[in-house]
PDB file of N, CA and C in Angstrom:
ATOM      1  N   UNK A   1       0.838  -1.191   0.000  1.00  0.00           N
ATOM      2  CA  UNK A   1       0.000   0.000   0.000  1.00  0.00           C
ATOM      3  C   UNK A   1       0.881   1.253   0.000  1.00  0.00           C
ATOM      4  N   UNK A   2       0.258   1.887  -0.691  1.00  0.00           N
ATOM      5  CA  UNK A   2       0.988   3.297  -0.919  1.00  0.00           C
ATOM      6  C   UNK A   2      -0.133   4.453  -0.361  1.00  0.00           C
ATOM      7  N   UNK A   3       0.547   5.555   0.463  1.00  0.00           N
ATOM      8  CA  UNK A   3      -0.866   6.269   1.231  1.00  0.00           C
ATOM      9  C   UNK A   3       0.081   7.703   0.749  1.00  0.00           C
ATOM     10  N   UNK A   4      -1.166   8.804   0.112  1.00  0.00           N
ATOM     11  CA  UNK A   4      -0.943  10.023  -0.681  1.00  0.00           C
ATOM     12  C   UNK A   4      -1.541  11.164   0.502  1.00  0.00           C
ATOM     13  N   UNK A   5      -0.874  12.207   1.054  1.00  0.00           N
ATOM     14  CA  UNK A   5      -1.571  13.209   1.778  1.00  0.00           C
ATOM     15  C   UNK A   5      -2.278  14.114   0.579  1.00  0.00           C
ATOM     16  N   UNK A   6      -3.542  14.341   1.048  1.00  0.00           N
ATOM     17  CA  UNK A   6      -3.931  15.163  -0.189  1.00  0.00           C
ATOM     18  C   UNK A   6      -4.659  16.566   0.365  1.00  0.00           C
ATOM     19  N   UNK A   7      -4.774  17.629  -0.231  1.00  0.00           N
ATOM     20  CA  UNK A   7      -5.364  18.952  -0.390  1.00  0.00           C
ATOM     21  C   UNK A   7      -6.940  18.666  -0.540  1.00  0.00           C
ATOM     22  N   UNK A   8      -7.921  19.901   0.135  1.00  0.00           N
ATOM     23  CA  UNK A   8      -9.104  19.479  -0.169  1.00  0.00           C
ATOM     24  C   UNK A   8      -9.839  19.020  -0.695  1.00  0.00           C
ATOM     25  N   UNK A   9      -9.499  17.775   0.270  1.00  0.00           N
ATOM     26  CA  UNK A   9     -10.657  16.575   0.812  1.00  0.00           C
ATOM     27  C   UNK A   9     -11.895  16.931   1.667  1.00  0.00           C
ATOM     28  N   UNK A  10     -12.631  17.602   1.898  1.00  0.00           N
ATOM     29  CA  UNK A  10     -13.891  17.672   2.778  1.00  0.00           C
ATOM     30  C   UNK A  10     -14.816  16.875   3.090  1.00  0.00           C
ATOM     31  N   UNK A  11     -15.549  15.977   2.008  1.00  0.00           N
ATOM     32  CA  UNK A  11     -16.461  15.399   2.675  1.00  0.00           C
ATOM     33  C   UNK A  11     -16.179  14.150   1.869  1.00  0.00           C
ATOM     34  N   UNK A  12     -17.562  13.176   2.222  1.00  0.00           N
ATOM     35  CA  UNK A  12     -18.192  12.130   1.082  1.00  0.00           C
ATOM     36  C   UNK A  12     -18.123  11.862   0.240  1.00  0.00           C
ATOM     37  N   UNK A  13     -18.739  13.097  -0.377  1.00  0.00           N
ATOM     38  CA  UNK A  13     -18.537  13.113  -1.976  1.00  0.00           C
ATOM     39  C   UNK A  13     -17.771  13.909  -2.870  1.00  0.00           C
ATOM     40  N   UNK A  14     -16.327  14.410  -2.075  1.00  0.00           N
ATOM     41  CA  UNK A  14     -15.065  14.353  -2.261  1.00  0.00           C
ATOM     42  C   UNK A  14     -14.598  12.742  -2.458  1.00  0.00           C
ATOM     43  N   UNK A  15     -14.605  12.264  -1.215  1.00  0.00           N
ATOM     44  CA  UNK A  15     -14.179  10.976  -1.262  1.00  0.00           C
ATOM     45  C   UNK A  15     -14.369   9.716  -2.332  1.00  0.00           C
ATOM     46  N   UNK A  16     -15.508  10.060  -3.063  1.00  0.00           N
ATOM     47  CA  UNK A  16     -16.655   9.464  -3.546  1.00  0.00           C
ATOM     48  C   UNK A  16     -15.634   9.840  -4.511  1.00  0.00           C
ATOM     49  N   UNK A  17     -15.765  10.976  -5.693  1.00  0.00           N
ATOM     50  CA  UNK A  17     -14.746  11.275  -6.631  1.00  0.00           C
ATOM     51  C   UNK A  17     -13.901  10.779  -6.517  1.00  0.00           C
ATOM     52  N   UNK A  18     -12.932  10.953  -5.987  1.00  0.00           N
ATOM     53  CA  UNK A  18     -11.159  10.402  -5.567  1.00  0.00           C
ATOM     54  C   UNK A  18     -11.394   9.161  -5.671  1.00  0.00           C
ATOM     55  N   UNK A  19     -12.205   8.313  -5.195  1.00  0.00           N
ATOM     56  CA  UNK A  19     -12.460   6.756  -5.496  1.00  0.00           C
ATOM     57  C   UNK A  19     -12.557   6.662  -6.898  1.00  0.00           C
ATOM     58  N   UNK A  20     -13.473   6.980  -7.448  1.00  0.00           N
ATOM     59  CA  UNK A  20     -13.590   6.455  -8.755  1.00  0.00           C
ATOM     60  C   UNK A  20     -12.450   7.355  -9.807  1.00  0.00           C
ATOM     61  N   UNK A  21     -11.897   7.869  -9.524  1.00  0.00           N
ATOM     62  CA  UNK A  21     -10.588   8.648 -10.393  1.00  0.00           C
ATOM     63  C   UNK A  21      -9.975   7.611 -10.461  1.00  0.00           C
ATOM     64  N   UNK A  22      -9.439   7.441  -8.941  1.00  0.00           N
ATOM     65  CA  UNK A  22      -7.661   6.371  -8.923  1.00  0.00           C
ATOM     66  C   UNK A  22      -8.379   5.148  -9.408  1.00  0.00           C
ATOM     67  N   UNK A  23      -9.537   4.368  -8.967  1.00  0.00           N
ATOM     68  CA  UNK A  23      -9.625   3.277  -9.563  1.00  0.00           C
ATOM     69  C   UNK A  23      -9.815   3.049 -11.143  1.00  0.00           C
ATOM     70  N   UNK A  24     -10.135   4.065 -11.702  1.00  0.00           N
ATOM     71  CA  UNK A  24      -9.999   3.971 -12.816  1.00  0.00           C
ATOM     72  C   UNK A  24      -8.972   3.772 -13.639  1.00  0.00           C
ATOM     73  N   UNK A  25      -7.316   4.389 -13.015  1.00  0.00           N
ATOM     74  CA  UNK A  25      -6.351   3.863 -13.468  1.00  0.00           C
ATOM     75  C   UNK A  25      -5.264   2.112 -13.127  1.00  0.00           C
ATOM     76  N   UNK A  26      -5.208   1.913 -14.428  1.00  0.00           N
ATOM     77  CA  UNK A  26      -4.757   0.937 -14.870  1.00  0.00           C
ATOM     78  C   UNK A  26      -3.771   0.456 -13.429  1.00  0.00           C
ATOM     79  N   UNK A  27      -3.123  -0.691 -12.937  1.00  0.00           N
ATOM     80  CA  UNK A  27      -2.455  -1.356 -12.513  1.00  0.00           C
ATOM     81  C   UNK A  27      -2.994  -0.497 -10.740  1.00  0.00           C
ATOM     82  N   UNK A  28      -3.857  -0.400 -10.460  1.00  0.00           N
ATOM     83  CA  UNK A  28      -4.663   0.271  -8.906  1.00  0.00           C
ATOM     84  C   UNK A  28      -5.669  -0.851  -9.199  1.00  0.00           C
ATOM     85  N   UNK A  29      -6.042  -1.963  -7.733  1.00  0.00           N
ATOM     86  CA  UNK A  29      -6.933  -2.468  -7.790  1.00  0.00           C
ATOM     87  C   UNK A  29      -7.928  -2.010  -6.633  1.00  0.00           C
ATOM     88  N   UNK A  30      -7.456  -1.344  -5.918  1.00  0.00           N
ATOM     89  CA  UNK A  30      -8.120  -0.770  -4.549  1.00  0.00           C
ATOM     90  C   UNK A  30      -7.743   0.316  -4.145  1.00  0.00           C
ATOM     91  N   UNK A  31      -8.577   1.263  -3.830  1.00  0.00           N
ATOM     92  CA  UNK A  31      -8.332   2.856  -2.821  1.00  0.00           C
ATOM     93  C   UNK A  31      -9.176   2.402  -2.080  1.00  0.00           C
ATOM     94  N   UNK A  32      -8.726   3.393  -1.070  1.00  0.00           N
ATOM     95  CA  UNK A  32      -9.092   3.426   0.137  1.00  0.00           C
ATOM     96  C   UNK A  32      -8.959   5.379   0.733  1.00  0.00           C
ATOM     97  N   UNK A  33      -9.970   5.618   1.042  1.00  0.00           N
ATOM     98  CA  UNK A  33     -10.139   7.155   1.373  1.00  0.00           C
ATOM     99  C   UNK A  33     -10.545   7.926   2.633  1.00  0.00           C
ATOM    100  N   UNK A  34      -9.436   8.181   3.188  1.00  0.00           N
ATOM    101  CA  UNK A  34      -9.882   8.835   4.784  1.00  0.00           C
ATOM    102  C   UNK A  34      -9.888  10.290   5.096  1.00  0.00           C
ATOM    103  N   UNK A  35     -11.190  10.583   4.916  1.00  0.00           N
ATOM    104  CA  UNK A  35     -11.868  12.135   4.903  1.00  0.00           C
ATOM    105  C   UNK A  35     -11.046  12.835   6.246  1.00  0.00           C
ATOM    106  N   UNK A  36     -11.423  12.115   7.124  1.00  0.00           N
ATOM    107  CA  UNK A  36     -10.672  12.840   7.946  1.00  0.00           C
ATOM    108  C   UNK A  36      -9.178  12.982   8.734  1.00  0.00           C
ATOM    109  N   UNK A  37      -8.535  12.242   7.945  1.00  0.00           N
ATOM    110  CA  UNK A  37      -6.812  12.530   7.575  1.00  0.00           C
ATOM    111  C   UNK A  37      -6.242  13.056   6.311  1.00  0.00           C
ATOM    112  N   UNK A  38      -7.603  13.067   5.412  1.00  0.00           N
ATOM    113  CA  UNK A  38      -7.087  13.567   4.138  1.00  0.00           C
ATOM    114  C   UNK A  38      -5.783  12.916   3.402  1.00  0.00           C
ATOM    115  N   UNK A  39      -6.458  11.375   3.704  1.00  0.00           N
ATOM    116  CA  UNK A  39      -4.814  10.334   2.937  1.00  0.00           C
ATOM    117  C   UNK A  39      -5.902   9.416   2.022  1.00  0.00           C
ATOM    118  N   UNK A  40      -5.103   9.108   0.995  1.00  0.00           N
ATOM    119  CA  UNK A  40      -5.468   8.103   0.053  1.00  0.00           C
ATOM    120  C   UNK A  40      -4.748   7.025  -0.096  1.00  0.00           C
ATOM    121  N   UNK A  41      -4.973   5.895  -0.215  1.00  0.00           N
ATOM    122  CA  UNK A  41      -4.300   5.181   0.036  1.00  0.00           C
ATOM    123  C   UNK A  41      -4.609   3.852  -0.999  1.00  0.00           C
ATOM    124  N   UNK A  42      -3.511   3.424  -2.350  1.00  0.00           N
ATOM    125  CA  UNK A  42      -3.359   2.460  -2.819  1.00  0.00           C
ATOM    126  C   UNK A  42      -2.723   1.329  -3.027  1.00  0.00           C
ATOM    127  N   UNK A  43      -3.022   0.148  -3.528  1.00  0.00           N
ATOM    128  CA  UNK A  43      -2.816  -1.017  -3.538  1.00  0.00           C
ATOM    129  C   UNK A  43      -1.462  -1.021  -4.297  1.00  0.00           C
ATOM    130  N   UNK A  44      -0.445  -0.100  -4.351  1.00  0.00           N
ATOM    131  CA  UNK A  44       0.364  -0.013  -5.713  1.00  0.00           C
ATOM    132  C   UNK A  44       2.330   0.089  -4.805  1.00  0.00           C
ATOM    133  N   UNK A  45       2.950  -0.384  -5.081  1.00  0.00           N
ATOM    134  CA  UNK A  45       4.126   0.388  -4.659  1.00  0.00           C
ATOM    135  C   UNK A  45       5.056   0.761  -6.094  1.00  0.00           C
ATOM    136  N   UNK A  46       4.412   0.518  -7.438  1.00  0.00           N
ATOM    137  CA  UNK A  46       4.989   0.863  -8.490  1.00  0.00           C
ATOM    138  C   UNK A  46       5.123   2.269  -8.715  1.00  0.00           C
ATOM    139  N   UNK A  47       6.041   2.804  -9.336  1.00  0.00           N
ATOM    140  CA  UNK A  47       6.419   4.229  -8.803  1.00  0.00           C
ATOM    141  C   UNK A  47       5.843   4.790 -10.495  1.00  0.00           C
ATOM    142  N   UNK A  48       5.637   3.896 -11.196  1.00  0.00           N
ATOM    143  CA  UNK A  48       4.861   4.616 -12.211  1.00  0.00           C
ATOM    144  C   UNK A  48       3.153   5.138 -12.452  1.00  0.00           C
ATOM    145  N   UNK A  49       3.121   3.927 -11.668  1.00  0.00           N
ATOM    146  CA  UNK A  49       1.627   3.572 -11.031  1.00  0.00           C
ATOM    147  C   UNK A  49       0.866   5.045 -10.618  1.00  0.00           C
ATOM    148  N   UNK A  50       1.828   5.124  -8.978  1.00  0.00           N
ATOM    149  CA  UNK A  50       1.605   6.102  -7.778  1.00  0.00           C
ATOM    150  C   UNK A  50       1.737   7.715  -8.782  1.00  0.00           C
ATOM    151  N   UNK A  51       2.657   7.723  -9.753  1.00  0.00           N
ATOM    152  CA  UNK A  51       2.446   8.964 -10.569  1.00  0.00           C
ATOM    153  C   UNK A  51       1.463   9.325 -11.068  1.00  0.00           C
ATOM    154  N   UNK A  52       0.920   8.301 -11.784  1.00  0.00           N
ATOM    155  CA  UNK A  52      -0.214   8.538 -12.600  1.00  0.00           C
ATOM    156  C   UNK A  52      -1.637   8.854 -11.006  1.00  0.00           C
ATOM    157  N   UNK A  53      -1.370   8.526 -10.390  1.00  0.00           N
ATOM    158  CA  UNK A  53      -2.794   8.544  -9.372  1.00  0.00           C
ATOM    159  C   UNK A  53      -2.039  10.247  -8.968  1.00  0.00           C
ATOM    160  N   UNK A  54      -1.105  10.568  -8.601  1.00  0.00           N
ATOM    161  CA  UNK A  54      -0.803  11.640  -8.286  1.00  0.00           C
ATOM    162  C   UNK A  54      -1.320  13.058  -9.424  1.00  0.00           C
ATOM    163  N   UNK A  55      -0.965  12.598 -10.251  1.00  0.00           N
ATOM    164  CA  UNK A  55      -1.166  13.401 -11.423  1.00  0.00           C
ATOM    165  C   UNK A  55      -2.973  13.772 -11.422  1.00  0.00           C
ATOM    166  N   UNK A  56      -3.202  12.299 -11.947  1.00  0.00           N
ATOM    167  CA  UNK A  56      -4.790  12.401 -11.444  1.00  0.00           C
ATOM    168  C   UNK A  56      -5.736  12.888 -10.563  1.00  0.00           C
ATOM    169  N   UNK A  57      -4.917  13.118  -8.830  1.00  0.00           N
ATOM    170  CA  UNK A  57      -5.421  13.842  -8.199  1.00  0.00           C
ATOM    171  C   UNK A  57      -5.554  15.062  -8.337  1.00  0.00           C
ATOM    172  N   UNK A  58      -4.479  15.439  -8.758  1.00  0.00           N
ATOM    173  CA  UNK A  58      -4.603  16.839  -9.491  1.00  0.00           C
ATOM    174  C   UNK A  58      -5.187  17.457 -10.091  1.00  0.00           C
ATOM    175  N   UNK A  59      -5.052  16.675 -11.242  1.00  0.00           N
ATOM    176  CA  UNK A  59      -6.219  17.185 -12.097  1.00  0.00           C
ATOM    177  C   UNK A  59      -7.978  17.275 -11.957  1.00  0.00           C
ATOM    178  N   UNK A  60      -7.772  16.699 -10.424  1.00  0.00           N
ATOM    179  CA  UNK A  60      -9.232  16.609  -9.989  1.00  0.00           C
ATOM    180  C   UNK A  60      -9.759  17.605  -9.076  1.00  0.00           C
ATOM    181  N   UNK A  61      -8.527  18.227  -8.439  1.00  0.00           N
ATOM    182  CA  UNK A  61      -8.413  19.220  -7.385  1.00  0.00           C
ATOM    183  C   UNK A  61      -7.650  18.618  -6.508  1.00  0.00           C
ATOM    184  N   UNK A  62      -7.277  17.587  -6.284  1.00  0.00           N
ATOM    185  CA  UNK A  62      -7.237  17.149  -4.728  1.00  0.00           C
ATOM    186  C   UNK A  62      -5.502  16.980  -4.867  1.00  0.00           C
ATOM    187  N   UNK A  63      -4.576  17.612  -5.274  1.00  0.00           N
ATOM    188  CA  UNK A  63      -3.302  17.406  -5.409  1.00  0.00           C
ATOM    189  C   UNK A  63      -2.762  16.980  -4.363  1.00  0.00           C
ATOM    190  N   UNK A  64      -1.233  16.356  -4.073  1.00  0.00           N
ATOM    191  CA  UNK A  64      -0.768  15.948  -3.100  1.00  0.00           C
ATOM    192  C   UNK A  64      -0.077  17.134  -1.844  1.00  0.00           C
ATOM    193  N   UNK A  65      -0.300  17.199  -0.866  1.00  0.00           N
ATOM    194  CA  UNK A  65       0.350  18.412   0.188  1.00  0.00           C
ATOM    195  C   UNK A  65       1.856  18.634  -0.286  1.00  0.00           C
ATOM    196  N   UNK A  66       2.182  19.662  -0.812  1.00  0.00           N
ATOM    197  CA  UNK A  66       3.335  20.394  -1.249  1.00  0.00           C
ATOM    198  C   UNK A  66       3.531  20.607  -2.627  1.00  0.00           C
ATOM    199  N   UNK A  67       1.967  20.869  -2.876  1.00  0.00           N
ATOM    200  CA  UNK A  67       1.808  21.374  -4.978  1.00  0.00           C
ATOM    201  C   UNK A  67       1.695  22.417  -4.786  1.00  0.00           C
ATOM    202  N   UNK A  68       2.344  22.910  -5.698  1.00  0.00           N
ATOM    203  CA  UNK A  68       2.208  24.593  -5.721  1.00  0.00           C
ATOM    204  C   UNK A  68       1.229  25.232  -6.278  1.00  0.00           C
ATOM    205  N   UNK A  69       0.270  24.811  -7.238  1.00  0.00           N
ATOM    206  CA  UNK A  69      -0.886  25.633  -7.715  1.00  0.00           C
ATOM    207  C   UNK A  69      -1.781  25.417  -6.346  1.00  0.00           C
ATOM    208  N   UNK A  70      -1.961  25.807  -5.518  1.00  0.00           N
ATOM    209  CA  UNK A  70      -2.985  25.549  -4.459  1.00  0.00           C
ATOM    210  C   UNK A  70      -4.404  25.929  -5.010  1.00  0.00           C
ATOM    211  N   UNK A  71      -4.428  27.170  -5.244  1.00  0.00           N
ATOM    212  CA  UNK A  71      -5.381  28.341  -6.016  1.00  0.00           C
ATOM    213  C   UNK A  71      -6.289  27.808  -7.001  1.00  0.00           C
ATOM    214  N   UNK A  72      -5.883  26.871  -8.188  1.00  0.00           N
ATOM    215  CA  UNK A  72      -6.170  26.299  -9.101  1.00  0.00           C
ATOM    216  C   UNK A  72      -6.562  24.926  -8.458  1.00  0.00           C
ATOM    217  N   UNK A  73      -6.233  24.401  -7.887  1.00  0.00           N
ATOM    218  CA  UNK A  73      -6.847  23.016  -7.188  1.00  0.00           C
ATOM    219  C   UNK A  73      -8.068  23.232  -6.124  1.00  0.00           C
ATOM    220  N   UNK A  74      -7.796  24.411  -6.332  1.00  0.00           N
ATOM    221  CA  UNK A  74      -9.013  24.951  -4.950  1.00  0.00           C
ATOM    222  C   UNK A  74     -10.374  24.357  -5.522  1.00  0.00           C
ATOM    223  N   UNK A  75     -10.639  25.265  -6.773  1.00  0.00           N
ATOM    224  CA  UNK A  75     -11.806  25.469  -7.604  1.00  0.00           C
ATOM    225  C   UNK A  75     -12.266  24.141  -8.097  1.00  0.00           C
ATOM    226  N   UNK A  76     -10.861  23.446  -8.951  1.00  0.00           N
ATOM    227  CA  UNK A  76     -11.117  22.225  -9.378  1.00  0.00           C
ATOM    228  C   UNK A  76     -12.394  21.191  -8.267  1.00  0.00           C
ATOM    229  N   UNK A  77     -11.376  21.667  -6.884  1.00  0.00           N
ATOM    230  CA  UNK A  77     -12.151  20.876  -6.117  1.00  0.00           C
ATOM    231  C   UNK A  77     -13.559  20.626  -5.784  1.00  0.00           C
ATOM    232  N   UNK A  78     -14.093  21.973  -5.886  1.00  0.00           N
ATOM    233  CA  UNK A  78     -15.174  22.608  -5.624  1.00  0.00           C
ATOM    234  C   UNK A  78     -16.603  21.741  -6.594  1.00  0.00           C
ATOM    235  N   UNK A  79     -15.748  21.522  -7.916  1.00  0.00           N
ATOM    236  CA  UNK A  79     -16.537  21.091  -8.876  1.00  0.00           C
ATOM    237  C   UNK A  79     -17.120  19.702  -8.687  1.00  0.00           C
ATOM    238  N   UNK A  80     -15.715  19.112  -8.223  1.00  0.00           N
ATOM    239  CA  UNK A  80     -15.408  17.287  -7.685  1.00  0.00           C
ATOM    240  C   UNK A  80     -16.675  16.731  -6.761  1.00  0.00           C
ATOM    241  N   UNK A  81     -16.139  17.660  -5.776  1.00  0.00           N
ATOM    242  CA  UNK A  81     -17.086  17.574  -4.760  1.00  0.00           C
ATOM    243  C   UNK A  81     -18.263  17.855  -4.880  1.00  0.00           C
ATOM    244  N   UNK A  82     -18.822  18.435  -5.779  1.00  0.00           N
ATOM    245  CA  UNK A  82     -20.692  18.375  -5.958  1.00  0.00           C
ATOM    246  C   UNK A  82     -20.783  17.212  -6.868  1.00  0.00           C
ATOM    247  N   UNK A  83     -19.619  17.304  -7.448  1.00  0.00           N
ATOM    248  CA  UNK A  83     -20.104  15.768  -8.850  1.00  0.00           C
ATOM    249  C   UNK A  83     -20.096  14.368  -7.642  1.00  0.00           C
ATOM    250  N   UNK A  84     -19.099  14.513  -6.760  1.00  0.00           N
ATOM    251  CA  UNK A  84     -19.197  13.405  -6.254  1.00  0.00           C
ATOM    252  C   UNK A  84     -20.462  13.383  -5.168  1.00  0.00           C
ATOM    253  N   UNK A  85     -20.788  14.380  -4.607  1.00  0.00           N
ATOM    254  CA  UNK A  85     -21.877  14.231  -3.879  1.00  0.00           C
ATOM    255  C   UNK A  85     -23.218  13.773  -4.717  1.00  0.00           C
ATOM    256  N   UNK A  86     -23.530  14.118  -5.974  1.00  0.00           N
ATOM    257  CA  UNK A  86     -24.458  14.341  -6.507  1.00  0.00           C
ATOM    258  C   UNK A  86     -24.607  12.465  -7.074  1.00  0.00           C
ATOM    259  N   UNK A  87     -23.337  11.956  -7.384  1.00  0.00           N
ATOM    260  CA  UNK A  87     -23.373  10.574  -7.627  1.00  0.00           C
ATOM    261  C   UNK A  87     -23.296   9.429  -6.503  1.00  0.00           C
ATOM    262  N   UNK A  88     -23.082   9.828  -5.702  1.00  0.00           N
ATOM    263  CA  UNK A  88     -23.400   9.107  -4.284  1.00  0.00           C
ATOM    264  C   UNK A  88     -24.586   8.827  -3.702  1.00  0.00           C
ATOM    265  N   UNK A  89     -25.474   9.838  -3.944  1.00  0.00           N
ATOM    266  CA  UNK A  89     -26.926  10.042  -3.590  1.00  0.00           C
ATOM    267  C   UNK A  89     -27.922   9.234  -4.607  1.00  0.00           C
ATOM    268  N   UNK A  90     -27.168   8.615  -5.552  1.00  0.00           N
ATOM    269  CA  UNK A  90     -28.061   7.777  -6.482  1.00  0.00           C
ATOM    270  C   UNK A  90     -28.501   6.448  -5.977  1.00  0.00           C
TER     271      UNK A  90
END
């Protein structure tokens, strides 16, 4: 297991997103998501692997603690988190 500190994480359906991101990439068979440590945590110790989920967080909002666009991940997040709330509730 490989565990990622990540940038706003708030709720559920934050969490909810971030799940279905990383599992979507290739050679990740399991996440695991703790709202209130704000760590992610995969099945992977491949260092090509853990990039691509890193990258991915990013691009979702939820970058890893010590990215420098903070500002720009803010918003991203903002978006995540209603998509993921909104698909949770189904």
């Amino acid at each position: 297991m490989t565990t990622i500190e990540i940038l706003n994480l708030k709720c559920g359906g934050c969490a909810n997103t971030v799940k279905k991101g990383i599992i979507s990439i290739e050679g990740v068979n399991e996440v695991n998501v703790d709202v209130e440590t704000s760590k992610v945590s995969i099945d992977s110790i491949d260092e090509s692997v853990i990039t691509l989920v890193k990258k991915k967080l990013s691009s979702m909002g939820y970058p890893e603690i010590g990215d420098d666009n903070t500002i720009i991940h803010k918003a991203k997040s903002f978006v995540s988190c209603a998509t993921g709330r909104m698909t949770s509730e189904e």
